[in-house]
C-alpha atoms as a PDB file:
ATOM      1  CA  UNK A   1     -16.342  20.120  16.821  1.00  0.00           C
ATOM      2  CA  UNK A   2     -16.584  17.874  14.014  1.00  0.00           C
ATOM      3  CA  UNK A   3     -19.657  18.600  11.749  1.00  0.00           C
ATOM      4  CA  UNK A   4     -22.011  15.653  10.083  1.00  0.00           C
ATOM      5  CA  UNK A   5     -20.208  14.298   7.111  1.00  0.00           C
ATOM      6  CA  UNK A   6     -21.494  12.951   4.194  1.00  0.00           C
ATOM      7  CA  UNK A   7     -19.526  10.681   3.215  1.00  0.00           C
ATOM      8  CA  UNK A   8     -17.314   8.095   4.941  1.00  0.00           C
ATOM      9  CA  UNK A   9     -14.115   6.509   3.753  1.00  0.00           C
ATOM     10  CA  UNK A  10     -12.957   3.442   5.753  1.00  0.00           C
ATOM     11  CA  UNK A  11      -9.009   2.993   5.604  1.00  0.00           C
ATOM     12  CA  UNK A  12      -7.867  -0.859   6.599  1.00  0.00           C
ATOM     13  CA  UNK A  13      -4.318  -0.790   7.450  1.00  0.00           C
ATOM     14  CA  UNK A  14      -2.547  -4.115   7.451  1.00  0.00           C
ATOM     15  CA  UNK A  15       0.550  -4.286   4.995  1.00  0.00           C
ATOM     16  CA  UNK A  16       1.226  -7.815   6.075  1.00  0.00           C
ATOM     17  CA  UNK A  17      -2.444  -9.837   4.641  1.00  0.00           C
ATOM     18  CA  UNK A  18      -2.470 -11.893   1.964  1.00  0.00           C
ATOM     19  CA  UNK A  19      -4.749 -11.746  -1.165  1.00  0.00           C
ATOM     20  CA  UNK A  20      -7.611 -13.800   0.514  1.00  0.00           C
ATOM     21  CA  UNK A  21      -6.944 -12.089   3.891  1.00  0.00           C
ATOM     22  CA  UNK A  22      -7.437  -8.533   2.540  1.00  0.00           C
ATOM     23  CA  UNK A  23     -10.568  -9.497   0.533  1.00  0.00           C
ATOM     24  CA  UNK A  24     -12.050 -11.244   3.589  1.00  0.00           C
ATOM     25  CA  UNK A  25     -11.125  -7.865   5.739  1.00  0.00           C
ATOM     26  CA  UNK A  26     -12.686  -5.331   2.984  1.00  0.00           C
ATOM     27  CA  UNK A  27     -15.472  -7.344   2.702  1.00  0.00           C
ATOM     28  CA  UNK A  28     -16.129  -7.300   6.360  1.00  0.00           C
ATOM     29  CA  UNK A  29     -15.256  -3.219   6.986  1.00  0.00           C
ATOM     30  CA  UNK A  30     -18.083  -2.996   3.888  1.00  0.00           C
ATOM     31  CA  UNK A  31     -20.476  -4.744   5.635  1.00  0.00           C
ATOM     32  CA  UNK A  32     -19.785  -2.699   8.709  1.00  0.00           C
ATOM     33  CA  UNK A  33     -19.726   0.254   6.550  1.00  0.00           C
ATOM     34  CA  UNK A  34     -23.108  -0.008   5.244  1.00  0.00           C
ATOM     35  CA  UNK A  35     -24.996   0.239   8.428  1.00  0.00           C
ATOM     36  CA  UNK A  36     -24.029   3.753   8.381  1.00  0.00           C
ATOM     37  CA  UNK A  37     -26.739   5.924   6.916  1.00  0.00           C
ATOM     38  CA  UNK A  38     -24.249   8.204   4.842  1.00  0.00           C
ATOM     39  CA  UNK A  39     -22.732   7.052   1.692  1.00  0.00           C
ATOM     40  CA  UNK A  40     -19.229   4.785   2.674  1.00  0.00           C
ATOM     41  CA  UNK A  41     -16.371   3.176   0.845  1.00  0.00           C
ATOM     42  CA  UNK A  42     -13.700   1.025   2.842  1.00  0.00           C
ATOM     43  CA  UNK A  43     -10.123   0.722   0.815  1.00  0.00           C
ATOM     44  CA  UNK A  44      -6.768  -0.782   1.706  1.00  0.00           C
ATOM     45  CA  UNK A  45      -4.165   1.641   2.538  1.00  0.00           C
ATOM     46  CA  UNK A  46      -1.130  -0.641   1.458  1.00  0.00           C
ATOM     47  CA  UNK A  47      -1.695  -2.599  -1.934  1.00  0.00           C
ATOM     48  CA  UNK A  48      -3.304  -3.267  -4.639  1.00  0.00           C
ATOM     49  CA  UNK A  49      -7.127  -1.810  -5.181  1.00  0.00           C
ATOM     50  CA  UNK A  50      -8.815   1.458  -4.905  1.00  0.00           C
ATOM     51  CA  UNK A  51      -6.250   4.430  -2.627  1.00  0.00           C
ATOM     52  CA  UNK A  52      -7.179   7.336  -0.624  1.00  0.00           C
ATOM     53  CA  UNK A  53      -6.631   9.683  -3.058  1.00  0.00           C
ATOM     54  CA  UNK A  54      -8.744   7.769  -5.778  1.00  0.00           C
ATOM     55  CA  UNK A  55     -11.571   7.552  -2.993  1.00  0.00           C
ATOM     56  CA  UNK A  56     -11.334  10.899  -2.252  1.00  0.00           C
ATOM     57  CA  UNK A  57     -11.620  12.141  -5.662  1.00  0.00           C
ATOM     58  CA  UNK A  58     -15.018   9.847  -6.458  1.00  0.00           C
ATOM     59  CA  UNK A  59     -16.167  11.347  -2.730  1.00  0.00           C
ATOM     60  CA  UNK A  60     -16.163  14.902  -4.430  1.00  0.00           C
ATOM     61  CA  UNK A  61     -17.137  13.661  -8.000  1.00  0.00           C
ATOM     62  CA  UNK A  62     -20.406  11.925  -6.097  1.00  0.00           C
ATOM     63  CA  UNK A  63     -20.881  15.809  -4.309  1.00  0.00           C
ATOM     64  CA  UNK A  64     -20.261  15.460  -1.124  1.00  0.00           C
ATOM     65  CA  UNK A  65     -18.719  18.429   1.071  1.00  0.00           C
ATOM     66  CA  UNK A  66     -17.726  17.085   4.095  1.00  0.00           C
ATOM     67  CA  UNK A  67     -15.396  13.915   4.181  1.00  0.00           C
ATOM     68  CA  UNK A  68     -14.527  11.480   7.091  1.00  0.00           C
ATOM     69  CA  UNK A  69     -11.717   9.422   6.468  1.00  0.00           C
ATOM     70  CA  UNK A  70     -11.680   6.721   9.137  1.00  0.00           C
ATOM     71  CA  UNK A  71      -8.670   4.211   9.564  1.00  0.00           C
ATOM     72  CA  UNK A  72      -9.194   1.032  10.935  1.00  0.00           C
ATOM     73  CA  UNK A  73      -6.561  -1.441  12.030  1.00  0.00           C
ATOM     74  CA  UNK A  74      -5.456  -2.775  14.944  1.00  0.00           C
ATOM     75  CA  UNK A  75      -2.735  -1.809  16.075  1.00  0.00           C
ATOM     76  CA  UNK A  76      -2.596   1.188  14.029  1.00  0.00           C
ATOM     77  CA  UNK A  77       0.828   1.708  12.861  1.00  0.00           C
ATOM     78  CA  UNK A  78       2.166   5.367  15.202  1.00  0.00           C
ATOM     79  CA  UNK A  79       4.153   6.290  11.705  1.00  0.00           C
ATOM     80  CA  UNK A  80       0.835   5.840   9.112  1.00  0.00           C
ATOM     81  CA  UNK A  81      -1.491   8.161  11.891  1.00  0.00           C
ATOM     82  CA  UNK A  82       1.287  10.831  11.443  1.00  0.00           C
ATOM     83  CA  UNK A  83       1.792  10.858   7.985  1.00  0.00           C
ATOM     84  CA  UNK A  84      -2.133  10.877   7.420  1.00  0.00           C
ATOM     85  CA  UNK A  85      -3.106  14.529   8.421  1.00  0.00           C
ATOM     86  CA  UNK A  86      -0.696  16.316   6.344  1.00  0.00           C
ATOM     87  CA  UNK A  87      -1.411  13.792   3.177  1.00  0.00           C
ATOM     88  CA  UNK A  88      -4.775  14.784   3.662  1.00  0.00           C
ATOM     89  CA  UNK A  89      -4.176  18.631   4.124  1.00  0.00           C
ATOM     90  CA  UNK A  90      -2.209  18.716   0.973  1.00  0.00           C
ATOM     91  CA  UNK A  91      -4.898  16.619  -0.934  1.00  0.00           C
ATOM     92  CA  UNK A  92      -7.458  19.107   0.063  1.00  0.00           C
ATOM     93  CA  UNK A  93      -5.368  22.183  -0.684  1.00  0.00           C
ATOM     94  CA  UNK A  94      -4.549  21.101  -4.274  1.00  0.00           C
ATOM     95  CA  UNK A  95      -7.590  19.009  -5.639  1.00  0.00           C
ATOM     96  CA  UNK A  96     -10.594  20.265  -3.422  1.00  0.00           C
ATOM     97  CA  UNK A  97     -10.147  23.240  -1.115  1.00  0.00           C
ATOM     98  CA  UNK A  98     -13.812  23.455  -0.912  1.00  0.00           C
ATOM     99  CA  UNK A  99     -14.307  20.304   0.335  1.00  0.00           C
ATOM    100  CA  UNK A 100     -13.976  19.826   3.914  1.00  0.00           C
ATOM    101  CA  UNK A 101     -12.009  16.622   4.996  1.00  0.00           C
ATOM    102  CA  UNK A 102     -12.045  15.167   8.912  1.00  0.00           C
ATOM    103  CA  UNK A 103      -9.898  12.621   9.706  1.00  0.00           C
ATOM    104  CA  UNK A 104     -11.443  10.229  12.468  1.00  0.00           C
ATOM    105  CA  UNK A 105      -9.591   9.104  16.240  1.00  0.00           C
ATOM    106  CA  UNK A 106      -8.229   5.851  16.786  1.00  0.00           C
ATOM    107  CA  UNK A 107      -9.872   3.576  19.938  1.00  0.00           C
ATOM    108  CA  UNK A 108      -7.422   2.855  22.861  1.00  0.00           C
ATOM    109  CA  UNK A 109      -5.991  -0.789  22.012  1.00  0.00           C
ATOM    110  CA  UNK A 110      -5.437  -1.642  25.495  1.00  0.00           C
ATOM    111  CA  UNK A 111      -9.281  -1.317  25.943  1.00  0.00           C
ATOM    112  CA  UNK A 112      -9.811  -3.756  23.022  1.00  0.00           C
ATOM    113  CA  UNK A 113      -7.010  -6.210  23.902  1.00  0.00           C
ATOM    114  CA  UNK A 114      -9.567  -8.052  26.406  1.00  0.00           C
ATOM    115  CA  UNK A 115     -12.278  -8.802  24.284  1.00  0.00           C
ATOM    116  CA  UNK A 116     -10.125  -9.951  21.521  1.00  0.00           C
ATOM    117  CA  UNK A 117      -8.448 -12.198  23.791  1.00  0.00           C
ATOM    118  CA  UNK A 118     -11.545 -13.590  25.132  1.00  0.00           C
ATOM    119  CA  UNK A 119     -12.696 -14.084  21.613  1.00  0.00           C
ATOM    120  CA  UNK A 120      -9.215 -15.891  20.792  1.00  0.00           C
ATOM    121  CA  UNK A 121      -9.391 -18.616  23.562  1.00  0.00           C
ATOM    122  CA  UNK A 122     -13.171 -19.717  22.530  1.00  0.00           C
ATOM    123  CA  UNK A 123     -11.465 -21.593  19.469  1.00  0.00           C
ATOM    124  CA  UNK A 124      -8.457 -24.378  19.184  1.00  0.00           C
ATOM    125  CA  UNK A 125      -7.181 -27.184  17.146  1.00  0.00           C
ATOM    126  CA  UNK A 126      -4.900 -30.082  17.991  1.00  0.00           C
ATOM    127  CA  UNK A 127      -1.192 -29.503  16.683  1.00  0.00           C
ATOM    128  CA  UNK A 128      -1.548 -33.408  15.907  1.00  0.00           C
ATOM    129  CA  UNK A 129      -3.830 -32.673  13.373  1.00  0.00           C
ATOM    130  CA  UNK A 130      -1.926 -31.200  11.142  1.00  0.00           C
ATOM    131  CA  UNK A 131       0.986 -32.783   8.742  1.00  0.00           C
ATOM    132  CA  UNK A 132       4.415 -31.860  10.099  1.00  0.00           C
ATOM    133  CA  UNK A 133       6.550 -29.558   7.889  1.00  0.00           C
ATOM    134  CA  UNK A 134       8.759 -26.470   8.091  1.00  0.00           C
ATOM    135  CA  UNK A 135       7.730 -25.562   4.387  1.00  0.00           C
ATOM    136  CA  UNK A 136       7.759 -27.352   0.970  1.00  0.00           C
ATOM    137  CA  UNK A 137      11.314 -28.611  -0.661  1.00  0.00           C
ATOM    138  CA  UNK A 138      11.502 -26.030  -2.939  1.00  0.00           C
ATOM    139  CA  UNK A 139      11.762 -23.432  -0.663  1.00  0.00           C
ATOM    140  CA  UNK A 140      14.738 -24.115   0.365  1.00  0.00           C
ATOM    141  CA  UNK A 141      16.601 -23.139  -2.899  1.00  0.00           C
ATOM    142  CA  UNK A 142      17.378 -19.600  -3.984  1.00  0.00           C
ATOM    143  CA  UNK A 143      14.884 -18.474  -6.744  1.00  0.00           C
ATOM    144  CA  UNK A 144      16.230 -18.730 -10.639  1.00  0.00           C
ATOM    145  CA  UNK A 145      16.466 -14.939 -11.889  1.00  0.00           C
ATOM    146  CA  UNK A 146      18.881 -12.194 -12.750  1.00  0.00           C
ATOM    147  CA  UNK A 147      17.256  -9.410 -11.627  1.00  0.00           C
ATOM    148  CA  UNK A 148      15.073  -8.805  -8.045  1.00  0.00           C
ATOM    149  CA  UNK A 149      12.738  -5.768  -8.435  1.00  0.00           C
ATOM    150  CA  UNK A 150      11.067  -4.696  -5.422  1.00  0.00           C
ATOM    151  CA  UNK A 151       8.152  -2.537  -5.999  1.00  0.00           C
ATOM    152  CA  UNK A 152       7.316   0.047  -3.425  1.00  0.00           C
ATOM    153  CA  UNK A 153       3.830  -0.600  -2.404  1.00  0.00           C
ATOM    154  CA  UNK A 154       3.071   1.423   1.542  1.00  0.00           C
ATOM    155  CA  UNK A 155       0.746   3.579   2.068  1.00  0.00           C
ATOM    156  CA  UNK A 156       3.161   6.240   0.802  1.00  0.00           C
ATOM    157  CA  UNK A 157       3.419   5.191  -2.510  1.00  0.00           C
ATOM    158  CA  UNK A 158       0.155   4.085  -2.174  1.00  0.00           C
ATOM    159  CA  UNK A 159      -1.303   7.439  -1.897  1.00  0.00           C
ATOM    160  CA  UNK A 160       0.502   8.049  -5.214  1.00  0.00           C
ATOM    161  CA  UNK A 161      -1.343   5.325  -6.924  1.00  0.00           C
ATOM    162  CA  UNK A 162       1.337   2.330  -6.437  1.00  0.00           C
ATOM    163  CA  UNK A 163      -1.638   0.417  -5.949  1.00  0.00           C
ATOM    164  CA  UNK A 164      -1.926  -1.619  -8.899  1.00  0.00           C
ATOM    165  CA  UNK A 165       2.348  -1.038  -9.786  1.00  0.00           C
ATOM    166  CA  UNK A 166       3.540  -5.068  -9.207  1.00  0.00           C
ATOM    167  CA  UNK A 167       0.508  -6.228 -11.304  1.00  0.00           C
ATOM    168  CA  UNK A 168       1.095  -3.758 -14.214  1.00  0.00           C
ATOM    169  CA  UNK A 169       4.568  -4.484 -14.187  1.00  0.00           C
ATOM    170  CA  UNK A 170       4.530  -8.794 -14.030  1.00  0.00           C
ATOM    171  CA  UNK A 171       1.845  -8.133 -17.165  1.00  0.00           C
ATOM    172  CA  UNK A 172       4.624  -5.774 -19.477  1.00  0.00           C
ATOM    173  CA  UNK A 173       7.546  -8.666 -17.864  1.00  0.00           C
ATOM    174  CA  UNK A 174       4.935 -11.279 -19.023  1.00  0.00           C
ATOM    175  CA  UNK A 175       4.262  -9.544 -22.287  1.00  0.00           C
ATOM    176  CA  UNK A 176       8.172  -8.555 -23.113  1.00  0.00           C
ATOM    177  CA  UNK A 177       8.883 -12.165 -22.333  1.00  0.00           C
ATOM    178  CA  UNK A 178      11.460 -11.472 -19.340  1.00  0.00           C
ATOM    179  CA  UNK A 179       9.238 -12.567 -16.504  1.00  0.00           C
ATOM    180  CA  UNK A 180      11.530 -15.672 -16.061  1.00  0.00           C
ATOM    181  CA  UNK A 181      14.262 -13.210 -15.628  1.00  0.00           C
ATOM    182  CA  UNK A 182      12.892 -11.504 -12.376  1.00  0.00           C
ATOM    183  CA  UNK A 183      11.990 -11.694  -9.293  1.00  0.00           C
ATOM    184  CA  UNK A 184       9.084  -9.577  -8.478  1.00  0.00           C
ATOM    185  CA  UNK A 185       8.730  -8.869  -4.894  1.00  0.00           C
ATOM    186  CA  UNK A 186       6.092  -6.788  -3.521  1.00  0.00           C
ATOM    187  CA  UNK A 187       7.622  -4.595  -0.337  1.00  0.00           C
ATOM    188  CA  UNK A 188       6.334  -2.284   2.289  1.00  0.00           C
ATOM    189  CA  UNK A 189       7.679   1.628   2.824  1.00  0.00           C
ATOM    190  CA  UNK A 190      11.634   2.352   1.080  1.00  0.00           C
ATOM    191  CA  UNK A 191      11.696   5.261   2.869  1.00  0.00           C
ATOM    192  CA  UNK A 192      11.714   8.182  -0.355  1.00  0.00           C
ATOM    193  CA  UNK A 193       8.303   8.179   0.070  1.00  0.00           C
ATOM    194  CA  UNK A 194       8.073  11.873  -1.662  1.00  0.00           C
ATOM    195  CA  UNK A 195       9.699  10.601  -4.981  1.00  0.00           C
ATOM    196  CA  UNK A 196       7.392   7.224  -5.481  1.00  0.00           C
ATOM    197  CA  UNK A 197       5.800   5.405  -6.832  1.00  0.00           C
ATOM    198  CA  UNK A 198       9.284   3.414  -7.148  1.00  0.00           C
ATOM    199  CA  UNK A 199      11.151   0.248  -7.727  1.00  0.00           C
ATOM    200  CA  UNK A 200      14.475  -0.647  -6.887  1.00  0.00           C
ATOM    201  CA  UNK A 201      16.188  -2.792  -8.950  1.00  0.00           C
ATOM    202  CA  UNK A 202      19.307  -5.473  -7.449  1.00  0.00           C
ATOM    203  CA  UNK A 203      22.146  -6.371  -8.009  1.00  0.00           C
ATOM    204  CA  UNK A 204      22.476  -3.165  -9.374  1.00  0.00           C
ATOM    205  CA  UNK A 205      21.451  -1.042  -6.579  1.00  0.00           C
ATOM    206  CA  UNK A 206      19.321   1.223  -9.221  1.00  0.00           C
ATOM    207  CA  UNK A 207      16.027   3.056  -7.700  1.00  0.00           C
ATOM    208  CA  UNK A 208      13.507   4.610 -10.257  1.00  0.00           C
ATOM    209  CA  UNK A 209      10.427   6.684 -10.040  1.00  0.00           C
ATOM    210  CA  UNK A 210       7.730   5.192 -12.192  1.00  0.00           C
ATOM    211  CA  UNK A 211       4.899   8.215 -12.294  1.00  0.00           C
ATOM    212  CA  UNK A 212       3.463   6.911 -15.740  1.00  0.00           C
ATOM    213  CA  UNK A 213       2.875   4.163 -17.944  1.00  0.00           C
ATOM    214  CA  UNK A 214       5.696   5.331 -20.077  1.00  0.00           C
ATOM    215  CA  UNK A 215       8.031   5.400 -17.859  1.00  0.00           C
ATOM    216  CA  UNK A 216       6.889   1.620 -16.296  1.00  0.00           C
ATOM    217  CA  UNK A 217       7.051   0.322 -20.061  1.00  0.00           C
ATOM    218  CA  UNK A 218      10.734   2.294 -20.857  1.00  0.00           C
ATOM    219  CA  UNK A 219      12.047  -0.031 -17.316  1.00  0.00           C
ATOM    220  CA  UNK A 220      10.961  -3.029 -18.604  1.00  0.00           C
ATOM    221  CA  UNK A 221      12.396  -2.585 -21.949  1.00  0.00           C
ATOM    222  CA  UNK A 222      14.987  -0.199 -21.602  1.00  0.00           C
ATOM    223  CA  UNK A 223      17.073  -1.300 -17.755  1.00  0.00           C
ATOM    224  CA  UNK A 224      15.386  -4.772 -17.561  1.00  0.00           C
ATOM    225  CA  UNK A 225      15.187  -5.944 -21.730  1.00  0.00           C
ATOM    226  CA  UNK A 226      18.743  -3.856 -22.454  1.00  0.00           C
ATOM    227  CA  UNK A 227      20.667  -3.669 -19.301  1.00  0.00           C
ATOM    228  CA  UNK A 228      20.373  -0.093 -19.782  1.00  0.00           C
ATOM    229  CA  UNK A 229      19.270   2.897 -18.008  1.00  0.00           C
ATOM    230  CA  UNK A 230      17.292   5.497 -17.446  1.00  0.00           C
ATOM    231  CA  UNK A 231      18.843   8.905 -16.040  1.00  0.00           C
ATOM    232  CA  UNK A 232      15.259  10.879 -16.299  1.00  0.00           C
ATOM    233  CA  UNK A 233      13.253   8.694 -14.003  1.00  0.00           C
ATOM    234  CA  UNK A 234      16.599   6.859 -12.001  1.00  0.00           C
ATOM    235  CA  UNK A 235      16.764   8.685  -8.340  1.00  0.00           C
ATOM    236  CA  UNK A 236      19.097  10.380  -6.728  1.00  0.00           C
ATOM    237  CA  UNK A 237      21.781   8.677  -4.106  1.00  0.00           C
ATOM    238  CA  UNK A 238      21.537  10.137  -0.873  1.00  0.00           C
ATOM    239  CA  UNK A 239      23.696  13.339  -0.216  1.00  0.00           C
ATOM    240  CA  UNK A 240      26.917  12.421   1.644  1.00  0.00           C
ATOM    241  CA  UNK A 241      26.781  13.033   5.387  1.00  0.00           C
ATOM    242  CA  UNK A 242      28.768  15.542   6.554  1.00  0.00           C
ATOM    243  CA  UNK A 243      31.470  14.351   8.558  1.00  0.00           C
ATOM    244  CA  UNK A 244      33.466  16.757  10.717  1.00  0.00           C
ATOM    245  CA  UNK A 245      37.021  16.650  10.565  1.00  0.00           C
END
């Protein structure tokens, strides 16, 4: 049985919101949040912002001993409620064995599915209304750039403070002068989730692990500045299959 926690930590899950969409959802989940009567954060699992692992670390810097980490999203994706418990176990085992950490259920989405449909057919607008278009003319053209980064930022990388990676890295493009020169596109999971945070850089077909601000500011200047590389943070190609003869 779980015991009264002291501290709650609300975990929205929705990798495909916008800016505006996220900040409207956070705000909500804190207002929900603060009708509890124990101390509560709510943070974004993919993105930009505060991640679990930041949270949990101001949880046990504020005292508290026993931790509920709640996530919230609808539907909950089967892959993030797997990889949760054991990110959490290790967490606890290497920053805070002392600390007790619970990680909350999930409800049954086929017993929420009716009110939220209920709630969706109380509000309508005429098609008419709006101004026909498939999407402005621009769109329509390729973007201008020799060089399409895509920054890692699930709830993997996340964890590993990927958070704030795309923002960091458009300020040192902006600052170097190369932003023209990219395309910056933010991405869900790449799949070495155990080696991020991480980029991968096209056409070359380059992946790198960025764990520090060094290492961010030797990409820009070094592989995106120089053409060059970078050996010591570049990762590994997958090992051949094994193909029997």
């Amino acid at each position: 049985m779980m015991p009264a926690c002291d501290h709650i930590i609300f975990c929205l899950s929705q990798p495909s919101l916008s800016a505006k969409d996220a900040s409207a959802a956070l705000a909500a989940l804190r207002l929900a949040a603060s009708r509890h009567d124990c101390p509560s954060q709510a943070i974004r699992l993919e993105g930009a912002g505060v991640s679990l692992v930041e949270a949990l670390r101001a949880a046990e810097r504020s005292g508290a001993r026993a931790v509920r980490v709640q996530p919230v999203g609808f539907p909950m994706a089967a892959n993030i409620l797997a990889w949760l418990p054991g990110a959490l176990a290790h967490w606890q085992q290497s920053e805070a064995p002392a600390m007790q950490v619970w990680l909350g259920g999930q409800p049954d989405p086929a017993a929420l599915l009716p009110a939220m449909v209920d709630a969706c057919l109380d509000h309508a607008a005429p098609a008419r209304a709006a101004k026909p278009s498939l999407g402005k003319p621009g769109w329509q053209y390729l973007p201008d750039h020799d060089s399409h980064i895509l920054v890692c930022t699930g709830p993997r990388c996340a964890f590993r403070g990927a958070g704030t990676l795309t923002a960091r890295l458009k300020a040192m493009l902006a600052e170097a002068g190369l932003s023209d020169r990219c395309l910056t596109t933010t991405t869900g999971c790449l799949y070495p989730c155990n080696q991020g945070p991480l980029v991968a850089i096209y056409p070359r077909n380059h992946w790198y692990v960025l764990p520090d601000e060094e290492a961010l500011r030797a990409l820009v200047h070094e592989v995106i500045g120089k053409a060059g590389d970078l050996p010591q943070y570049r990762l590994a190609e997958r090992p051949r299959r094994q193909v029997a003869s």
